[in-house]
N, C-alpha and C. Protein backbone atom coordinates (compact mmCIF):
# COMPACT_ATOMS: atom_id res chain seq x y z
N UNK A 1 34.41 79.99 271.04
CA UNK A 1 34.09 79.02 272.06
C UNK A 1 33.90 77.63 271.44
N UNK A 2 33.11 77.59 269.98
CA UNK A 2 32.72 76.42 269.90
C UNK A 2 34.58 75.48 269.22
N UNK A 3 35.34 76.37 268.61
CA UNK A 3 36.36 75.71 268.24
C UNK A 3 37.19 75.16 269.68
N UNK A 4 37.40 75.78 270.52
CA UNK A 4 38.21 75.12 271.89
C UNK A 4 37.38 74.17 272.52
N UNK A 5 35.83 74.06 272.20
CA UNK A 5 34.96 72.84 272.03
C UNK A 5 35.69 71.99 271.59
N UNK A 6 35.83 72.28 270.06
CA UNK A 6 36.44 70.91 269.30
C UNK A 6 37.92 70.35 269.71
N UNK A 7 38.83 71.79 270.29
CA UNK A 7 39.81 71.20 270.53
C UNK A 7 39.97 70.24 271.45
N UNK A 8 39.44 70.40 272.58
CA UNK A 8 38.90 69.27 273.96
C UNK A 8 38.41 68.00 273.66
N UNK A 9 37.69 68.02 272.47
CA UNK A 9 36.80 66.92 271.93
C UNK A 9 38.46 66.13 271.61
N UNK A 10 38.54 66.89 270.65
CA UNK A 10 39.84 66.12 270.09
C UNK A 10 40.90 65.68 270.83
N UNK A 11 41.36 66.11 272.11
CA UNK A 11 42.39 65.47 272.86
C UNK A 11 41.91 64.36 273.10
N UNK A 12 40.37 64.93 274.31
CA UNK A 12 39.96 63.57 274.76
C UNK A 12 39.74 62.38 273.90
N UNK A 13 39.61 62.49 272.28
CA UNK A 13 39.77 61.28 271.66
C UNK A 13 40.75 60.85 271.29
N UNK A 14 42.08 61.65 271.30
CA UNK A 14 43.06 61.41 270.36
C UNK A 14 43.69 60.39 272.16
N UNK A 15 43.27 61.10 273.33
CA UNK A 15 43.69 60.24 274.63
C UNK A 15 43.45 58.74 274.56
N UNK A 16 41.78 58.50 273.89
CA UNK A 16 41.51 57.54 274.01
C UNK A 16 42.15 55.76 272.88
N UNK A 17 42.56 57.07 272.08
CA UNK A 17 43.42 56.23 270.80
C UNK A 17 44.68 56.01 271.65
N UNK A 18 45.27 56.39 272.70
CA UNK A 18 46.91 56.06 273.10
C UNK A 18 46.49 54.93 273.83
N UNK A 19 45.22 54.91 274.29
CA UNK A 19 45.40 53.65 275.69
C UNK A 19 45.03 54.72 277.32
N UNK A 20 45.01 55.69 276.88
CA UNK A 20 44.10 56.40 278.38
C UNK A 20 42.93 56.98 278.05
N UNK A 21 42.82 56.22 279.08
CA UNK A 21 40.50 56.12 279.21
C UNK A 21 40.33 57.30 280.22
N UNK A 22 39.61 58.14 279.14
CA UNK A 22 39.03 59.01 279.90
C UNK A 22 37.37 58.44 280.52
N UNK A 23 36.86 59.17 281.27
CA UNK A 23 36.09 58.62 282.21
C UNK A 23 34.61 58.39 280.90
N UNK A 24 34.69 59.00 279.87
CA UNK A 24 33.55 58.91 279.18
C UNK A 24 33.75 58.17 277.87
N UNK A 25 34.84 57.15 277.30
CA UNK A 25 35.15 56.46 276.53
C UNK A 25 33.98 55.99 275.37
N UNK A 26 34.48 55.91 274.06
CA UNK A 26 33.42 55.23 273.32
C UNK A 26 32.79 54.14 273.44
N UNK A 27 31.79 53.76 273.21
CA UNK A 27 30.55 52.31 273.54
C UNK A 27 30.74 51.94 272.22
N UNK A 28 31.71 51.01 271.44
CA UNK A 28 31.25 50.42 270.38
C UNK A 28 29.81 49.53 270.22
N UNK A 29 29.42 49.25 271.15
CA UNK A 29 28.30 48.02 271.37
C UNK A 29 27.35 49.14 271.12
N UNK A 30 27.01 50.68 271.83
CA UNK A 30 26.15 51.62 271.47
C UNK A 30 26.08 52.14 270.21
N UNK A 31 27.27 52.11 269.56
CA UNK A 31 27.86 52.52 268.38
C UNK A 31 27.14 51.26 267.28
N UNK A 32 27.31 50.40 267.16
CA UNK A 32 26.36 48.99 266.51
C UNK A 32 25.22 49.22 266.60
N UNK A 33 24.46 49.29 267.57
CA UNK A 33 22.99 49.80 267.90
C UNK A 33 22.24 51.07 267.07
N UNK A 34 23.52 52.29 267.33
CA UNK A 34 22.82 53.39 266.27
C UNK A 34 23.22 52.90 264.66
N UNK A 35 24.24 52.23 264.31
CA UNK A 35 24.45 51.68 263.00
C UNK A 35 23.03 50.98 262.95
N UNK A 36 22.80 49.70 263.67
CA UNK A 36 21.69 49.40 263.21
C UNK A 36 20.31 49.83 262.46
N UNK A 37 20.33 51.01 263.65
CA UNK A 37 19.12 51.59 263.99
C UNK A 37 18.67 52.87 262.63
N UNK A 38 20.27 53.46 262.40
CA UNK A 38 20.04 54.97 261.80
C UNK A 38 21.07 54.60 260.14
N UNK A 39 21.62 53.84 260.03
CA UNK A 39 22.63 53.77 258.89
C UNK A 39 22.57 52.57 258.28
N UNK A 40 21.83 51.55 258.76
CA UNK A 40 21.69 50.39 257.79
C UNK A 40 20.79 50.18 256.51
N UNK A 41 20.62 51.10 256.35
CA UNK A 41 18.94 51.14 255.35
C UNK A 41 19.90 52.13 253.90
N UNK A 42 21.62 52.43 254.00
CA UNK A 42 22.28 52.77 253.14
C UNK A 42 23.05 51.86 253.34
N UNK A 43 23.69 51.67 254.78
CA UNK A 43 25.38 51.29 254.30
C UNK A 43 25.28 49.51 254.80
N UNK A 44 25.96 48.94 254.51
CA UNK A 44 25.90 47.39 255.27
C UNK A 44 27.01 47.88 256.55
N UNK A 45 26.01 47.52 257.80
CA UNK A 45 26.69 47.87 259.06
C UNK A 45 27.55 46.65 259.44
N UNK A 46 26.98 45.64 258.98
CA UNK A 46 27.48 44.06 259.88
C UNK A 46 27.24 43.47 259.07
N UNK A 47 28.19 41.93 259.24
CA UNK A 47 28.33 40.90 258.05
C UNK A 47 27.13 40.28 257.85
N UNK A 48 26.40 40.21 258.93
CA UNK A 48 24.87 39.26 258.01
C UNK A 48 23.57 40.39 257.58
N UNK A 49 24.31 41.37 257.04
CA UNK A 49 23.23 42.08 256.74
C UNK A 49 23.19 42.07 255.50
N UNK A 50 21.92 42.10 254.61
CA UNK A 50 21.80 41.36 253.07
C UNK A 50 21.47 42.75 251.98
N UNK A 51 21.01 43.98 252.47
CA UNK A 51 20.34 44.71 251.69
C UNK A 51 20.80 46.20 252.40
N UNK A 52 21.69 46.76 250.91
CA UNK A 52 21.86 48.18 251.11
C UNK A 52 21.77 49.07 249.79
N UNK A 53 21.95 50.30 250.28
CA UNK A 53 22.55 51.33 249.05
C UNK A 53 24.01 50.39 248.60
N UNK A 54 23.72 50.56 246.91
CA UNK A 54 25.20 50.08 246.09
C UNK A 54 26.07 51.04 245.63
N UNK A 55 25.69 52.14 245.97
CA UNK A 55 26.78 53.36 246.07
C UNK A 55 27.34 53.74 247.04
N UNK A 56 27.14 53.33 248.03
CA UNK A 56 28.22 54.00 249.40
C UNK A 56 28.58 52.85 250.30
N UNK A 57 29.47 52.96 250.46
CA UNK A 57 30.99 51.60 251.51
C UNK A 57 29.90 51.30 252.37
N UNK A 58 30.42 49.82 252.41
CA UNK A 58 30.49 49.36 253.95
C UNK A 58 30.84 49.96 255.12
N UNK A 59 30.54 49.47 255.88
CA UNK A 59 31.22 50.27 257.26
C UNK A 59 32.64 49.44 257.50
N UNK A 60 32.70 47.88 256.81
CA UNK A 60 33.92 47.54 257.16
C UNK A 60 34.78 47.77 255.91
N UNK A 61 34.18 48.38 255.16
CA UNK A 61 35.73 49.03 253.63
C UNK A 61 35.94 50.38 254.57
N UNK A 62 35.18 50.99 254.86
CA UNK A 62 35.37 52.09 255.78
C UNK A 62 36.80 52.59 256.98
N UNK A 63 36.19 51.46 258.07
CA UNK A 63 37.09 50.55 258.71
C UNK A 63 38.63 50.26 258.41
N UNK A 64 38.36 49.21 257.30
CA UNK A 64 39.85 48.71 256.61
C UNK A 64 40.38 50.38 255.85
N UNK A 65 40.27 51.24 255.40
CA UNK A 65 41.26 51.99 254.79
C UNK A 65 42.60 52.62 255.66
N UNK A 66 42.95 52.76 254.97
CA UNK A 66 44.71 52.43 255.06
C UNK A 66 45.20 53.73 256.30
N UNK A 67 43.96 54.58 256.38
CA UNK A 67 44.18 56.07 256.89
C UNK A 67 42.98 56.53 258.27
N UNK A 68 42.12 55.15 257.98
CA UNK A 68 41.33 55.43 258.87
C UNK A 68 41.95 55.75 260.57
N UNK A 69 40.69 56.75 260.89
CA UNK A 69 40.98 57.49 262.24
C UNK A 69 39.65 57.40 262.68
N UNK A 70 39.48 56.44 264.23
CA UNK A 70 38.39 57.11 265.18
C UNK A 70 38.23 58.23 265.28
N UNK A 71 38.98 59.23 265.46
CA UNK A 71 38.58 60.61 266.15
C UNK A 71 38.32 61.53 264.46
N UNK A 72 38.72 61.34 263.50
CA UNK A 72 38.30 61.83 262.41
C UNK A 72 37.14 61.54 261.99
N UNK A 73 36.70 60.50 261.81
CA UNK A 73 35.55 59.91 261.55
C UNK A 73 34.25 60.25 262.28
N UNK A 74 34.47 60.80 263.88
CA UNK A 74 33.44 61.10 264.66
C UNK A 74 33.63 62.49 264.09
N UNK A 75 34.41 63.20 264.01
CA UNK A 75 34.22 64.63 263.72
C UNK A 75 33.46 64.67 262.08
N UNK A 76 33.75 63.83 261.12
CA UNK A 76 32.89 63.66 259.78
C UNK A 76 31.92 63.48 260.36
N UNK A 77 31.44 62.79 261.34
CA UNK A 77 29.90 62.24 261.50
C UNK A 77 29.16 63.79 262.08
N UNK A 78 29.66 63.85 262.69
CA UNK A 78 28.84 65.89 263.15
C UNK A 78 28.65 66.46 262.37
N UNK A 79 29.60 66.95 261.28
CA UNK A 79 28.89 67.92 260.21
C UNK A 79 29.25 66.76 259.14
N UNK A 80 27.85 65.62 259.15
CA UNK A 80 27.88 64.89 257.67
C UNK A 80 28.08 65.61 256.38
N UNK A 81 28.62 64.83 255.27
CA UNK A 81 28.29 65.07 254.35
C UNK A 81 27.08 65.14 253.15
N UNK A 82 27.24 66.07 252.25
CA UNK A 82 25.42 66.17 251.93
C UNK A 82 24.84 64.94 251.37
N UNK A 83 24.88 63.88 250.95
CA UNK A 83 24.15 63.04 250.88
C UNK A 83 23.70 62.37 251.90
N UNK A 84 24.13 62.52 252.61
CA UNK A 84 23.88 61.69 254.16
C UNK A 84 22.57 62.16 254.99
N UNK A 85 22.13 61.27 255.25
CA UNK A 85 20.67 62.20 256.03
C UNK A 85 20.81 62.88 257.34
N UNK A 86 20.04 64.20 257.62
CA UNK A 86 20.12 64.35 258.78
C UNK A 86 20.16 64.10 259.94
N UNK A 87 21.25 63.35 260.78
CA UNK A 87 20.83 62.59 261.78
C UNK A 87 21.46 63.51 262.76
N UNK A 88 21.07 64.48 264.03
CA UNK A 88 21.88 64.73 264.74
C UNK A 88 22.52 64.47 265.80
N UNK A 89 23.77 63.96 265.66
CA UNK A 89 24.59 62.81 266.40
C UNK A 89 24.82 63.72 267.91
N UNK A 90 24.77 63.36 269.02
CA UNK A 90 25.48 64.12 269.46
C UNK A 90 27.33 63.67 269.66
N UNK A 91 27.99 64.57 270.38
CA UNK A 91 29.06 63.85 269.97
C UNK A 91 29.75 62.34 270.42
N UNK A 92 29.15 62.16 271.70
CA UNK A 92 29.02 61.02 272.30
C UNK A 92 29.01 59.68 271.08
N UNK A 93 27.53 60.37 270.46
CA UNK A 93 27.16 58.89 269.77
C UNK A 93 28.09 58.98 268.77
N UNK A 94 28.92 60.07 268.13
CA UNK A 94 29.35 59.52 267.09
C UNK A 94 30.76 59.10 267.52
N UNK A 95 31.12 59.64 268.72
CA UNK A 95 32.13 58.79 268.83
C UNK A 95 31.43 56.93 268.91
N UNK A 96 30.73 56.96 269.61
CA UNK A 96 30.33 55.43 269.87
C UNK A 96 30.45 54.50 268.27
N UNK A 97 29.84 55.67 267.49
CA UNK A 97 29.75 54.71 265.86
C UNK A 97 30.90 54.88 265.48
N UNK A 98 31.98 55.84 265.61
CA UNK A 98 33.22 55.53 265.13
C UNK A 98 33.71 54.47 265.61
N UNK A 99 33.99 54.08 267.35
CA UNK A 99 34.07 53.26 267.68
C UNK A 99 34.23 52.18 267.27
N UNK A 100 32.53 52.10 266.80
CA UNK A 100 32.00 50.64 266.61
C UNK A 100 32.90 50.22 265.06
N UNK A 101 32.86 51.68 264.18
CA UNK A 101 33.36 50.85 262.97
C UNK A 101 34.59 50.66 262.73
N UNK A 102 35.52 51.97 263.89
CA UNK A 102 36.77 50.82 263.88
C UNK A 102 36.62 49.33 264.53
N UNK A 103 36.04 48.60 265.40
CA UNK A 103 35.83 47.58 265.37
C UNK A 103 35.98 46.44 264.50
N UNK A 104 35.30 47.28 262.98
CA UNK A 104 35.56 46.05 262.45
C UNK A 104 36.64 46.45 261.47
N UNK A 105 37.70 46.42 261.74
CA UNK A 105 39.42 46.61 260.72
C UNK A 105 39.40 45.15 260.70
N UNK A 106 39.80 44.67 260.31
CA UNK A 106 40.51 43.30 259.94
C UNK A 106 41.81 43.20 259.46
């Protein structure tokens, strides 16, 4: 059950990457907010932020790589990796923070 979970998860995002909005779309602006709130105290979320961890990316080197994927990135954010603190996203929000950090590609 829980994998045809993920598969659903995954259309509806991979929908939202073509240009069709499903009715529950990511909130980058919500997505900034939990960066603020839950990930800035490691990673630099936004350009005027002055003080982070010097071992782990930006959110905009993140962003800029050559391979980056919204809908991959929210699925990393659910089962983080072990250095990462426990935060439990639901999937909503991590789409929202993927969102937000594709936002900043340049």
């Amino acid at each position: 059950m829980r994998e045809h979970l993920r598969q659903i998860w995954f259309l509806l995002a991979t929908m939202s990457g073509l240009g069709v909005s499903p009715a529950f779309a990511a909130d980058a602006n919500h997505g900034a907010d939990l960066a603020r709130r839950w990930c800035a105290s490691c990673h630099v979320v936004a350009s005027g932020q002055t003080q982070a961890s010097a071992d782990v990316p930006s959110f905009a080197s993140v962003a800029r790589k050559p391979d980056f994927s919204a809908e991959r990135l929210a699925f990393f954010l659910l089962d983080p990796h072990p250095k990462m603190p426990n935060f439990p996203l639901s999937r909503t929000e991590a789409a929202d923070l993927a969102a937000y950090i594709g936002s900043l590609r340049q």
